[in-house]
C-alpha atoms as a PDB file:
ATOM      1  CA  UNK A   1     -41.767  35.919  26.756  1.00  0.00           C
ATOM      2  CA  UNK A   2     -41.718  31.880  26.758  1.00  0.00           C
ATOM      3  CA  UNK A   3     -42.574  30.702  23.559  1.00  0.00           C
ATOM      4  CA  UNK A   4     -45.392  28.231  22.789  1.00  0.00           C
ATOM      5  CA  UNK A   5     -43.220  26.399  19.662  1.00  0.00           C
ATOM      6  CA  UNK A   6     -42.725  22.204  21.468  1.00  0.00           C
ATOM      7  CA  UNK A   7     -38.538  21.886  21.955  1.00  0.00           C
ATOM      8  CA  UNK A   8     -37.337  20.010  18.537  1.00  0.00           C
ATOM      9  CA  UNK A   9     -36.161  16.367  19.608  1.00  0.00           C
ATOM     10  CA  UNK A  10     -32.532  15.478  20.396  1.00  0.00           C
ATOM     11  CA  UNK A  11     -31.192  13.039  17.435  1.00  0.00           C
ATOM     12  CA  UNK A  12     -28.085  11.113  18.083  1.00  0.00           C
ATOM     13  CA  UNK A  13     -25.658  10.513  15.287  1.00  0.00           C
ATOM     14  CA  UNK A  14     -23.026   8.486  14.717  1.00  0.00           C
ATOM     15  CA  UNK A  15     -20.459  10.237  11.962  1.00  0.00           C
ATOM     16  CA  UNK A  16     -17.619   8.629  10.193  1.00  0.00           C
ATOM     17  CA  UNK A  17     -15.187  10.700   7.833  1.00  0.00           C
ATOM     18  CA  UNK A  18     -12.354   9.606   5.785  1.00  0.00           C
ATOM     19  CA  UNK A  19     -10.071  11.596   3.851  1.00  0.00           C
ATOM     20  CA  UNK A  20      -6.245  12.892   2.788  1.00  0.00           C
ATOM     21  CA  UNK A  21      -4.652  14.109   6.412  1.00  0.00           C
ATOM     22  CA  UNK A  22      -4.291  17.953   5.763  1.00  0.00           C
ATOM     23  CA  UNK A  23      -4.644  20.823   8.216  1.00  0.00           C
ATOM     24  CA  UNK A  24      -7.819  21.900   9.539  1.00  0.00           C
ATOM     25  CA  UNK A  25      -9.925  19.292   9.098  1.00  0.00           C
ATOM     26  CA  UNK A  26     -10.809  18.824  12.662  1.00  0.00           C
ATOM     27  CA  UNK A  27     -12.005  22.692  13.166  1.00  0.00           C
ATOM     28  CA  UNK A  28     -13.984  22.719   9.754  1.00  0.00           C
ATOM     29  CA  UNK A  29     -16.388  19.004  10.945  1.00  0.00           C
ATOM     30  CA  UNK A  30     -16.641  20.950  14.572  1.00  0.00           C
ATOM     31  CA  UNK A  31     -17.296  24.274  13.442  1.00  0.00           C
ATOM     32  CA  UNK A  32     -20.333  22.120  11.296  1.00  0.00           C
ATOM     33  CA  UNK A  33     -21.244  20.499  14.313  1.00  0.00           C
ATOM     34  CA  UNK A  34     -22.089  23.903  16.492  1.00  0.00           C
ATOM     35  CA  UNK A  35     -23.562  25.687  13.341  1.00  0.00           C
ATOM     36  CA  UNK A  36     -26.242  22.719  13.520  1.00  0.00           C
ATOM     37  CA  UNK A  37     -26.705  23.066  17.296  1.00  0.00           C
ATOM     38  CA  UNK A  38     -24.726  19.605  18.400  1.00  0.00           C
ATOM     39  CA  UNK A  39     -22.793  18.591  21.068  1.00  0.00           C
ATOM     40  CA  UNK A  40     -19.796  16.283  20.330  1.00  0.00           C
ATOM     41  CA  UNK A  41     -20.466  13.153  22.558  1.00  0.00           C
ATOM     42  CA  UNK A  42     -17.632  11.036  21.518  1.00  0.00           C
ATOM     43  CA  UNK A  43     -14.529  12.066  19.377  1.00  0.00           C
ATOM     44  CA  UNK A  44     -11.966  10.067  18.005  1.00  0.00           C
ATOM     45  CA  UNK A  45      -9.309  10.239  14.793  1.00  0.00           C
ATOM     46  CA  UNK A  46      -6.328   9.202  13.807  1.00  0.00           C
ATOM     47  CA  UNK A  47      -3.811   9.751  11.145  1.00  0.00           C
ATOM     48  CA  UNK A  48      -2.299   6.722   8.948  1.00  0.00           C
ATOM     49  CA  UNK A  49       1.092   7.535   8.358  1.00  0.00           C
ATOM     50  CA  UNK A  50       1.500   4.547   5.858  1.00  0.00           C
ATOM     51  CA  UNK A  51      -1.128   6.118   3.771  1.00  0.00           C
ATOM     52  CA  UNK A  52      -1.404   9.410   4.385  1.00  0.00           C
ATOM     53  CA  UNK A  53      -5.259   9.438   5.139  1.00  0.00           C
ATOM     54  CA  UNK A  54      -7.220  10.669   7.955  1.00  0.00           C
ATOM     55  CA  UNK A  55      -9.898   9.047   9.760  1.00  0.00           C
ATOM     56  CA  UNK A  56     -12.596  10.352  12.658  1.00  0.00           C
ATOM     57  CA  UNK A  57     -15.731   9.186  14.094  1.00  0.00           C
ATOM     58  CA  UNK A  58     -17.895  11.305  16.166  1.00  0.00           C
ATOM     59  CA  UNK A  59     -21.019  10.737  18.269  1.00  0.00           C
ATOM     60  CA  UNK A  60     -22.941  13.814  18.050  1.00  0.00           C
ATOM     61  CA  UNK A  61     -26.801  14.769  20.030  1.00  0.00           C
ATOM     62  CA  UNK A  62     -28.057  17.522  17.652  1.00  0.00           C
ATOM     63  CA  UNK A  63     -31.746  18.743  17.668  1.00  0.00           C
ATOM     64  CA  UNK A  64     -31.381  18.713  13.673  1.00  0.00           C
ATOM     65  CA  UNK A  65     -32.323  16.053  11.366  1.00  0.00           C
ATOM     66  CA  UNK A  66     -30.128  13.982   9.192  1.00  0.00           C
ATOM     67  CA  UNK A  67     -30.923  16.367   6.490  1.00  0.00           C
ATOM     68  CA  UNK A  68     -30.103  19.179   8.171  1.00  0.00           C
ATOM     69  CA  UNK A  69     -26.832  17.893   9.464  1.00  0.00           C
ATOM     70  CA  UNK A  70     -25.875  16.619   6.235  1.00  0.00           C
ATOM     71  CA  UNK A  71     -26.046  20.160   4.913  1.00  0.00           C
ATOM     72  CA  UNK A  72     -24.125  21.809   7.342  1.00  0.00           C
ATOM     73  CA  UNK A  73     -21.427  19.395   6.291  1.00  0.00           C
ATOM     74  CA  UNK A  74     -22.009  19.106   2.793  1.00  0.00           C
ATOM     75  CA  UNK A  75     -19.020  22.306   2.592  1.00  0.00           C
ATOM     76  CA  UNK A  76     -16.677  20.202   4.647  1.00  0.00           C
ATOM     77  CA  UNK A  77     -16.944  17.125   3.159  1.00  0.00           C
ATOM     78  CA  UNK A  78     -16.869  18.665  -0.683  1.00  0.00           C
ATOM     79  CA  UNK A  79     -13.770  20.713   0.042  1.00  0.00           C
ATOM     80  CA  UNK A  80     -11.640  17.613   1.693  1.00  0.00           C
ATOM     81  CA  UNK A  81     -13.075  15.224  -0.487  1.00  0.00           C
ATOM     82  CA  UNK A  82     -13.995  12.682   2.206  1.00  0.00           C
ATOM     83  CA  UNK A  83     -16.242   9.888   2.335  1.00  0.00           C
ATOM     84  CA  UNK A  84     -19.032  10.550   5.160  1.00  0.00           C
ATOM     85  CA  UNK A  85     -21.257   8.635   6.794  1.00  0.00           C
ATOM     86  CA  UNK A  86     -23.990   9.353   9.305  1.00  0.00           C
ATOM     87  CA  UNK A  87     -26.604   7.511  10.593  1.00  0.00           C
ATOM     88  CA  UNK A  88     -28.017   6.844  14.074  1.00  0.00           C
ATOM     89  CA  UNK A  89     -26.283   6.049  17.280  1.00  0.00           C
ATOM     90  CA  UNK A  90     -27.666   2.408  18.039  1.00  0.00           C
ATOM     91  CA  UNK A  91     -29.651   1.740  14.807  1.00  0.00           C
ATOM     92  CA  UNK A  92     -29.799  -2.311  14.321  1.00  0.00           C
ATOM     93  CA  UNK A  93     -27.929  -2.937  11.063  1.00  0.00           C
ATOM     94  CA  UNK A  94     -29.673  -5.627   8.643  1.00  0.00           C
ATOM     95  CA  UNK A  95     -27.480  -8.611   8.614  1.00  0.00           C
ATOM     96  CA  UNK A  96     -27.370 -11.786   6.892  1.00  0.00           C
ATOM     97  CA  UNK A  97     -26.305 -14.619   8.746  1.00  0.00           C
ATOM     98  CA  UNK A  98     -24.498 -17.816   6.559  1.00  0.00           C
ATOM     99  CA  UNK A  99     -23.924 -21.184   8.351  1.00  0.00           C
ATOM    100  CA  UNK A 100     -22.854 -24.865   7.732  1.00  0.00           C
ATOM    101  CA  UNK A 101     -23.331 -26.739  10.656  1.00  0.00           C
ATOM    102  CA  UNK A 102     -21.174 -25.716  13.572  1.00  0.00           C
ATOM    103  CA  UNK A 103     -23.542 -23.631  16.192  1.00  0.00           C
ATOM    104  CA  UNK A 104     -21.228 -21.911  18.306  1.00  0.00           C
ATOM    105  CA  UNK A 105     -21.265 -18.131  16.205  1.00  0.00           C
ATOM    106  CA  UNK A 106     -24.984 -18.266  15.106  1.00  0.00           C
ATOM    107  CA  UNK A 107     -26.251 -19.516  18.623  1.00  0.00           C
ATOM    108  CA  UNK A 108     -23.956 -16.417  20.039  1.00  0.00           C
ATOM    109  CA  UNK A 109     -25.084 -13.857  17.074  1.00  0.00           C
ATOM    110  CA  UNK A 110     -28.841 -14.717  17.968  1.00  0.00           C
ATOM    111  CA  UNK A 111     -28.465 -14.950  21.391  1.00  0.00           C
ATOM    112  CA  UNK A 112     -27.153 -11.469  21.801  1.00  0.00           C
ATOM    113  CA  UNK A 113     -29.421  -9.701  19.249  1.00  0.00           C
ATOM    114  CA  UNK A 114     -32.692 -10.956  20.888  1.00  0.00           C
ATOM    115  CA  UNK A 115     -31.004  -9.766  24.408  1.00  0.00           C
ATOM    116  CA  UNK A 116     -30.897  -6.124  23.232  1.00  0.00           C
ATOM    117  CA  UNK A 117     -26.936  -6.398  23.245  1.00  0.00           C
ATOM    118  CA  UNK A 118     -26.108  -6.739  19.399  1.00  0.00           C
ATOM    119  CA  UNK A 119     -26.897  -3.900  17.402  1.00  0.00           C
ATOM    120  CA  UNK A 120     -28.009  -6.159  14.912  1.00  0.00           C
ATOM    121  CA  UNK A 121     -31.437  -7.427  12.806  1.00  0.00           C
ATOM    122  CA  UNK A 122     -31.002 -10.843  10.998  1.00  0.00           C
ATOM    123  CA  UNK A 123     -33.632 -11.294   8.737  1.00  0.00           C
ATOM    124  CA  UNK A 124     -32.407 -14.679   7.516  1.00  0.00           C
ATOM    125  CA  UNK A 125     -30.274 -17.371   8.017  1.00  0.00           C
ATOM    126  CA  UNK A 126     -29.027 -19.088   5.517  1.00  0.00           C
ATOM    127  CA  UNK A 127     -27.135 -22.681   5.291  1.00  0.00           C
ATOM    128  CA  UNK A 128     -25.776 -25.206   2.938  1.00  0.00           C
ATOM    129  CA  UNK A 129     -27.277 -27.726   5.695  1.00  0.00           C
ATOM    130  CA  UNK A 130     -30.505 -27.993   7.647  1.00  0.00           C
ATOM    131  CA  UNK A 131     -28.773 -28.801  10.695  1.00  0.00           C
ATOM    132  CA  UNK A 132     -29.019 -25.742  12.531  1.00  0.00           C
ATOM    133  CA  UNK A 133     -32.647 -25.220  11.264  1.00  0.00           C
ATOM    134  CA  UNK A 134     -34.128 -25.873  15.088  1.00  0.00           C
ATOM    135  CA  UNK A 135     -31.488 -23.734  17.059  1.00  0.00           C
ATOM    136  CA  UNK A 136     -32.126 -20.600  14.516  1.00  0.00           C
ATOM    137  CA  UNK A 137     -36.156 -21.410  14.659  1.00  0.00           C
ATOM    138  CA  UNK A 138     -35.974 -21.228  18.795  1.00  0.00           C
ATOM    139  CA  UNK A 139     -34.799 -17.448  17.819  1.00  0.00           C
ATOM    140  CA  UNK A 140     -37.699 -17.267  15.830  1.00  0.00           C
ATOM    141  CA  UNK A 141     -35.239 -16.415  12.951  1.00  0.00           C
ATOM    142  CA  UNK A 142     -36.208 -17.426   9.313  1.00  0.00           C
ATOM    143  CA  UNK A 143     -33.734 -20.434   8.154  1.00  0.00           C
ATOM    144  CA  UNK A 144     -33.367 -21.794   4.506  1.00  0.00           C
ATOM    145  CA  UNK A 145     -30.766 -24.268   3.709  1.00  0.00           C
ATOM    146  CA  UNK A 146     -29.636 -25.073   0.341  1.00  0.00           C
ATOM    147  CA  UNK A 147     -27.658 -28.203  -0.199  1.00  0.00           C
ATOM    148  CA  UNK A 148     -23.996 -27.411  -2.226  1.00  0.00           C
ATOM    149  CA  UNK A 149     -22.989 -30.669  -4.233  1.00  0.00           C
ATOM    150  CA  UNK A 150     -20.949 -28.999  -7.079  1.00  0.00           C
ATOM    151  CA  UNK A 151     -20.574 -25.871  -9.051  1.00  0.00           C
ATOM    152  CA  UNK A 152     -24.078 -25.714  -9.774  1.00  0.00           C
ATOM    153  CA  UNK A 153     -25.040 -25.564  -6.691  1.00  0.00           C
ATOM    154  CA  UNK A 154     -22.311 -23.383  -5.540  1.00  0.00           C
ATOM    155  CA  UNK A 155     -23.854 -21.214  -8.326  1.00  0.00           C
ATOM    156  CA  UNK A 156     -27.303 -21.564  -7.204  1.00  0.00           C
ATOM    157  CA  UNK A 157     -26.633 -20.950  -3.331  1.00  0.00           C
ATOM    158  CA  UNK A 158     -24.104 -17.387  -4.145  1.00  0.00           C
ATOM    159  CA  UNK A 159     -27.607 -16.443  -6.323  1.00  0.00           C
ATOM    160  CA  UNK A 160     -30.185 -16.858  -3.451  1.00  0.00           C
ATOM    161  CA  UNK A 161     -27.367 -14.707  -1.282  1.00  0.00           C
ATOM    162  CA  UNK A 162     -27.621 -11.950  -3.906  1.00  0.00           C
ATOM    163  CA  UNK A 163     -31.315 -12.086  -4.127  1.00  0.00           C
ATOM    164  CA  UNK A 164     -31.404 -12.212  -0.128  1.00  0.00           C
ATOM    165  CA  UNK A 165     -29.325  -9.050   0.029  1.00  0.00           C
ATOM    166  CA  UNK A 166     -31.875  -7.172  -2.583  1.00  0.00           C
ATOM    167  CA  UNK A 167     -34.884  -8.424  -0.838  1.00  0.00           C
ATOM    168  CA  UNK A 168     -33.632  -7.738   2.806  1.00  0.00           C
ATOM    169  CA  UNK A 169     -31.803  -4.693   2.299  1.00  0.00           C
ATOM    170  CA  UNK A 170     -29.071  -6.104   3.807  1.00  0.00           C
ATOM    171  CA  UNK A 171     -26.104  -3.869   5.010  1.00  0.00           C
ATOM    172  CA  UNK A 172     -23.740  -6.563   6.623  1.00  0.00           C
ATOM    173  CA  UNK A 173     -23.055 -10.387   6.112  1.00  0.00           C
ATOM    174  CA  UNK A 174     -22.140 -12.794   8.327  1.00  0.00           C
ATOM    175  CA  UNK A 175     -19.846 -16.089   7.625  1.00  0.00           C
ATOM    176  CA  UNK A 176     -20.393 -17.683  10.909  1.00  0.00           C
ATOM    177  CA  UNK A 177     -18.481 -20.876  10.492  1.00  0.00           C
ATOM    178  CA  UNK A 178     -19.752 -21.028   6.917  1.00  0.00           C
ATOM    179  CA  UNK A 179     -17.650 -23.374   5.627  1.00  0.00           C
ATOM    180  CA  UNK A 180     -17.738 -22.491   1.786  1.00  0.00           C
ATOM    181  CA  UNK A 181     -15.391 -20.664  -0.092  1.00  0.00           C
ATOM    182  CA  UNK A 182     -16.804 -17.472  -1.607  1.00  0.00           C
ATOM    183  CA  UNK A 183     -16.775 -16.809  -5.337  1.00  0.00           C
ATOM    184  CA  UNK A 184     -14.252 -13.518  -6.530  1.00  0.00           C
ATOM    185  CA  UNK A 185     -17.744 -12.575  -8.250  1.00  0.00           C
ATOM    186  CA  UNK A 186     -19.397 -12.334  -4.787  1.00  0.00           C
ATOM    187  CA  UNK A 187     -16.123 -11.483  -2.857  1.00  0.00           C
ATOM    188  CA  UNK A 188     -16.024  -8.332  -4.609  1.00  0.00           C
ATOM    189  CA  UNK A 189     -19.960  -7.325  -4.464  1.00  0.00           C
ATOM    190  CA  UNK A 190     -19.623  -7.632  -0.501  1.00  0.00           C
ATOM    191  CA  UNK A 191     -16.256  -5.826  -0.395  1.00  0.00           C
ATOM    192  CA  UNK A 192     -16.101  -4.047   2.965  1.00  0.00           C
ATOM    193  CA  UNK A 193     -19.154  -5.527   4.106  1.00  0.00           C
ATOM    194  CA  UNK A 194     -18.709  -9.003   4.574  1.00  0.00           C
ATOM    195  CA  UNK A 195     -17.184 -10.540   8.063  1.00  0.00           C
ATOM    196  CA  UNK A 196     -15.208 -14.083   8.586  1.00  0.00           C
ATOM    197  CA  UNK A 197     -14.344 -15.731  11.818  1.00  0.00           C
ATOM    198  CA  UNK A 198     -11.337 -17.901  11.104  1.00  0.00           C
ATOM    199  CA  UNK A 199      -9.520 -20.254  13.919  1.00  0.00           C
ATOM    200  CA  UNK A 200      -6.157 -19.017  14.438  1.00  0.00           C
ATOM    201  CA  UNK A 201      -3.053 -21.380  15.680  1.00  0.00           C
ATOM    202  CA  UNK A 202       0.459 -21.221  15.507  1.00  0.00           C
ATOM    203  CA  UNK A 203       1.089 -23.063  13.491  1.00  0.00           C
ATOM    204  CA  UNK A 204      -1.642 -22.681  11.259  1.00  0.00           C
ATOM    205  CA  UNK A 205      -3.605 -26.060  10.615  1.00  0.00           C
ATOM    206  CA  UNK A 206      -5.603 -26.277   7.075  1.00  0.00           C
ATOM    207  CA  UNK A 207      -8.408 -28.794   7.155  1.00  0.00           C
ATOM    208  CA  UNK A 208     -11.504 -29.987   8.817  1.00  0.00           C
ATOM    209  CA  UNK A 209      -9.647 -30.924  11.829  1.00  0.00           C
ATOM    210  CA  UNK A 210      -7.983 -28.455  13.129  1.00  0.00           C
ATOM    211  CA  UNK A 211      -8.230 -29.010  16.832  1.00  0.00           C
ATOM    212  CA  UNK A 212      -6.959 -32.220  16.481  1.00  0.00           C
ATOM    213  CA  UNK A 213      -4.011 -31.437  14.725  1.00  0.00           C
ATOM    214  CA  UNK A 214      -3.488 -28.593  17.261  1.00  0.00           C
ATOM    215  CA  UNK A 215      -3.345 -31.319  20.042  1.00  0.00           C
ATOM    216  CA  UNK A 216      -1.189 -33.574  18.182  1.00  0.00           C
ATOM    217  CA  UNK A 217       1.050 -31.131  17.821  1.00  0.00           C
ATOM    218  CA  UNK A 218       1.048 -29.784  21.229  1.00  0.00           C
ATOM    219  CA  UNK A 219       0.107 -25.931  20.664  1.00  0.00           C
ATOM    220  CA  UNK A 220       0.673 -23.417  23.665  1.00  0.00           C
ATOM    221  CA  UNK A 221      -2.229 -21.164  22.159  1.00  0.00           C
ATOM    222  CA  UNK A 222      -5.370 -21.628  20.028  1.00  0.00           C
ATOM    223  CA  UNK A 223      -7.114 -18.483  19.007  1.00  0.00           C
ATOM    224  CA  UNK A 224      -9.500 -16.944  16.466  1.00  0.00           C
ATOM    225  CA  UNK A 225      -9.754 -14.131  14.219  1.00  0.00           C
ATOM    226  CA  UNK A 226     -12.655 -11.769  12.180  1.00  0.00           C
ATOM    227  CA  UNK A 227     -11.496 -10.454   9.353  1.00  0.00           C
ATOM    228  CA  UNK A 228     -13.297  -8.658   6.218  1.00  0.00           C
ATOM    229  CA  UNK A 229     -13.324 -11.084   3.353  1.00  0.00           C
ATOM    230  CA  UNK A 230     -11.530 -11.088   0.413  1.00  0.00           C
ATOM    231  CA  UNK A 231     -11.092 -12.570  -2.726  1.00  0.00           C
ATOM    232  CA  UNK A 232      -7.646 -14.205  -1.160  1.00  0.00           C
ATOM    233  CA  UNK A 233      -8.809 -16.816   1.269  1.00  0.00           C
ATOM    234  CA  UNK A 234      -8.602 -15.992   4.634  1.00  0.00           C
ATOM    235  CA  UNK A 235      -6.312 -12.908   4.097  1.00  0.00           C
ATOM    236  CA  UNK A 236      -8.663  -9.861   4.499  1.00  0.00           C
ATOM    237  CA  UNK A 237      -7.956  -6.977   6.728  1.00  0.00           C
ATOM    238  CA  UNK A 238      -8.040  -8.008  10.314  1.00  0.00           C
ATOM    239  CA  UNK A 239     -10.934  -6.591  12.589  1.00  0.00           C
ATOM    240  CA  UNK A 240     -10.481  -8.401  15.995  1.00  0.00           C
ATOM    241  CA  UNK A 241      -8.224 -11.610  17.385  1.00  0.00           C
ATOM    242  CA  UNK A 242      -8.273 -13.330  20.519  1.00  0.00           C
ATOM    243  CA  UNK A 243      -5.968 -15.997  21.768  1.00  0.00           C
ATOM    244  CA  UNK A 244      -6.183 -18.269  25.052  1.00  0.00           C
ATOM    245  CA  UNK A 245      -2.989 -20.341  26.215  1.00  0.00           C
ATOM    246  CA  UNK A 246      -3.401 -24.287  26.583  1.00  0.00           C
ATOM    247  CA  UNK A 247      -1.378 -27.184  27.286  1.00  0.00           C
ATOM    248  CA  UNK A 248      -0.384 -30.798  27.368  1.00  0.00           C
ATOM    249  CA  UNK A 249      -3.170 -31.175  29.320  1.00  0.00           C
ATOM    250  CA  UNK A 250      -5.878 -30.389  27.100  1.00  0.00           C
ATOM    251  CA  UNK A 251      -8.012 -33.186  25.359  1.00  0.00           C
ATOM    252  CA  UNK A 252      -9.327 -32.721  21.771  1.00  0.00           C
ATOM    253  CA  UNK A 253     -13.057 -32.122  22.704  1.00  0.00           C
ATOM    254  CA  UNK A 254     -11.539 -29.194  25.413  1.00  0.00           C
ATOM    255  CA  UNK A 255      -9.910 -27.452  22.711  1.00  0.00           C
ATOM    256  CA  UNK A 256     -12.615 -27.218  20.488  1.00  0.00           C
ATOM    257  CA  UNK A 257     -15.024 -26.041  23.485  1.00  0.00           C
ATOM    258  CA  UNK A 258     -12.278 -23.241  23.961  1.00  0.00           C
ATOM    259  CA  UNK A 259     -11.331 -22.726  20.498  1.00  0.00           C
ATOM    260  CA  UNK A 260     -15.511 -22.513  19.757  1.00  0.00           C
ATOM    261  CA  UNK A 261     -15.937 -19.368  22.369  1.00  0.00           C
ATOM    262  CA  UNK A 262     -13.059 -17.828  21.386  1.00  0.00           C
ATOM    263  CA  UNK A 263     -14.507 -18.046  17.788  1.00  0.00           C
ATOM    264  CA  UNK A 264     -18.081 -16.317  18.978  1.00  0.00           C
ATOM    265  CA  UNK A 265     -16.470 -13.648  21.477  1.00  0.00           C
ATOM    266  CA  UNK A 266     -14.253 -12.558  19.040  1.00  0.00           C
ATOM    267  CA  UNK A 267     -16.549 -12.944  16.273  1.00  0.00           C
ATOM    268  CA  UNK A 268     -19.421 -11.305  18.060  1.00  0.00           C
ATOM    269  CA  UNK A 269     -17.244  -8.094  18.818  1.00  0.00           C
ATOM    270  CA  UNK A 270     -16.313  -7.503  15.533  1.00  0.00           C
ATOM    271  CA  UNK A 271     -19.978  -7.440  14.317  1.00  0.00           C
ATOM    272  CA  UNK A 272     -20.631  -5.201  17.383  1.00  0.00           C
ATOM    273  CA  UNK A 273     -17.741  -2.796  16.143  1.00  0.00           C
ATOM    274  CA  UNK A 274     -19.128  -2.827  12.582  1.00  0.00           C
ATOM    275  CA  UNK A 275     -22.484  -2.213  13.588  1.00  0.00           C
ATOM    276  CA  UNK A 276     -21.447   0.743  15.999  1.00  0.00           C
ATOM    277  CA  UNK A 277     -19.563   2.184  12.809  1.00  0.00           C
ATOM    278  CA  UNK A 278     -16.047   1.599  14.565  1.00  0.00           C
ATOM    279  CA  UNK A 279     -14.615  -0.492  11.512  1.00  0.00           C
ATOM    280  CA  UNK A 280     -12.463   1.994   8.695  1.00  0.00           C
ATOM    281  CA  UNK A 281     -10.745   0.298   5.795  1.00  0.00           C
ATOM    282  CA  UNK A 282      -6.860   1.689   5.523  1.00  0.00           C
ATOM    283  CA  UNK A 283      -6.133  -0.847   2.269  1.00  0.00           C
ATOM    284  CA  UNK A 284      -5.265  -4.185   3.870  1.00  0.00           C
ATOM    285  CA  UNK A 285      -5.483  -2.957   7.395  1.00  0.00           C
ATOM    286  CA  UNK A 286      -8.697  -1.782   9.411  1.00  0.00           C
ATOM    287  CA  UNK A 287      -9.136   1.367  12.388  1.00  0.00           C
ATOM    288  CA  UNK A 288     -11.161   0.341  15.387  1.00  0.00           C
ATOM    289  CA  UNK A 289     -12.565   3.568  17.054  1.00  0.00           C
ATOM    290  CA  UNK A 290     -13.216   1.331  19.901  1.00  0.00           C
END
């Protein structure tokens, strides 16, 4: 006898767990899994053997809702004492965008989101200049720009980013070439949550120039790097670097065209790997489940 009951829709979750390594662990999430009907679509884990904490991510299709799910695994999680997250595979994460006035990231950010190939929704942009306020409108993408002069306005910018992330229920910010230093205060509020894109050389060069110091002194390789940010300038844990080799050749204006899409590729993945839940905090380091 067929029954007449519709087939309950397929849900597609993306699950992150994080606990101390001890035996089992992997059987007790699966066994979970096939009490709630799922099929595993995508497995991965690892083991930190400098901290002694385990780390997974599964993709799972699974007629049962998040509810459902979550209390199938409610047992599992409460007995290893692991920090669990699900949500759905694909699901554009609300992100705040900050600028100054370099382009290169936010053009890239936008670009890619309104293509479908971001998993990302920026509800604002926001800027301590109103010189990117055309290339964010062409996205159609709100844009405010408060001027910073001095602590005040420091003060009065790091509020409106507060309020911004209340209003907007923002998950994720962005420091695209935001050229301000964050505030411990707010350092700590976005903990885990906040991304940086950094240009890398070797040596390092400190300053508002750095491609021409670069080609002054000759470098072999310019680079970038996104890294979470922390209260200790530009020394969070590392999400994604890229590197292209130069030489003598090179003008000034080349390597800051390279150096400027190396900033938004590697940028751009590492907000792509956050979104997709790939990202796990080990203390100063990071997993990529890529």
């Amino acid at each position: 006898m067929t029954s007449s009951l519709p087939p309950r829709a397929r849900h597609h979750w993306v699950i992150t767990l994080v606990c101390v390594d001890q035996p089992g662990i992997v059987h007790a999430v699966s066994g979970a899994i096939v009490r709630a009907s799922g099929n595993i679509t995508e497995s991965q884990q690892f083991t930190s053997a400098d901290t002694g904490r385990f780390f997974m991510r599964l993709q799972v299709e699974c007629p049962a809702p998040r509810a459902e799910l979550e209390a199938e695994l409610a047992p599992v999680v409460e007995k290893y004492a692991m920090e669990s997250v699900i949500d759905v595979v694909g699901r554009p994460v609300r992100t705040l965008v900050l600028a100054s006035t370099a382009g290169n990231c936010v053009n890239d950010l936008l670009f890619r989101q309104r293509g479908g190939q971001l998993p990302i929704e920026v509800p604002l942009v926001l800027s301590n200049h109103g010189t990117l306020r055309d290339l964010v409108g062409f996205y159609g993408v709100p844009f405010e720009s408060l001027p910073i002069t001095d602590a005040a306005s420091k003060a009065a910018f790091e509020a409106r980013v507060i309020e911004a992330i209340e209003e907007e229920d923002i998950e994720l910010v962005v420091l695209a070439r935001y050229m301000q230093i964050l505030s411990p205060e707010l350092c700590e509020l976005l903990a885990g949550r906040a991304i940086n894109i950094h240009h890398s050389f070797l040596p390092g060069f400190k300053g508002a120039n750095p491609y021409k110091q670069a080609h002054a002194r000759g470098v072999k390789l310019i680079g970038a790097t996104a890294h979470f940010v922390t209260g200790d300038l530009d020394e969070g844990p590392i999400i994604e670097q890229n590197v292209v080799r130069v030489d003598h050749s090179r003008t000034p204006a080349e390597l800051v065209s390279i150096g400027q899409d190396e900033e938004s590729r590697t940028l751009t993945q590492a907000v792509t790997w956050f979104a997709e839940h790939r990202v796990l905090l080990d203390g100063a380091r990071t997993i990529i489940f890529r």
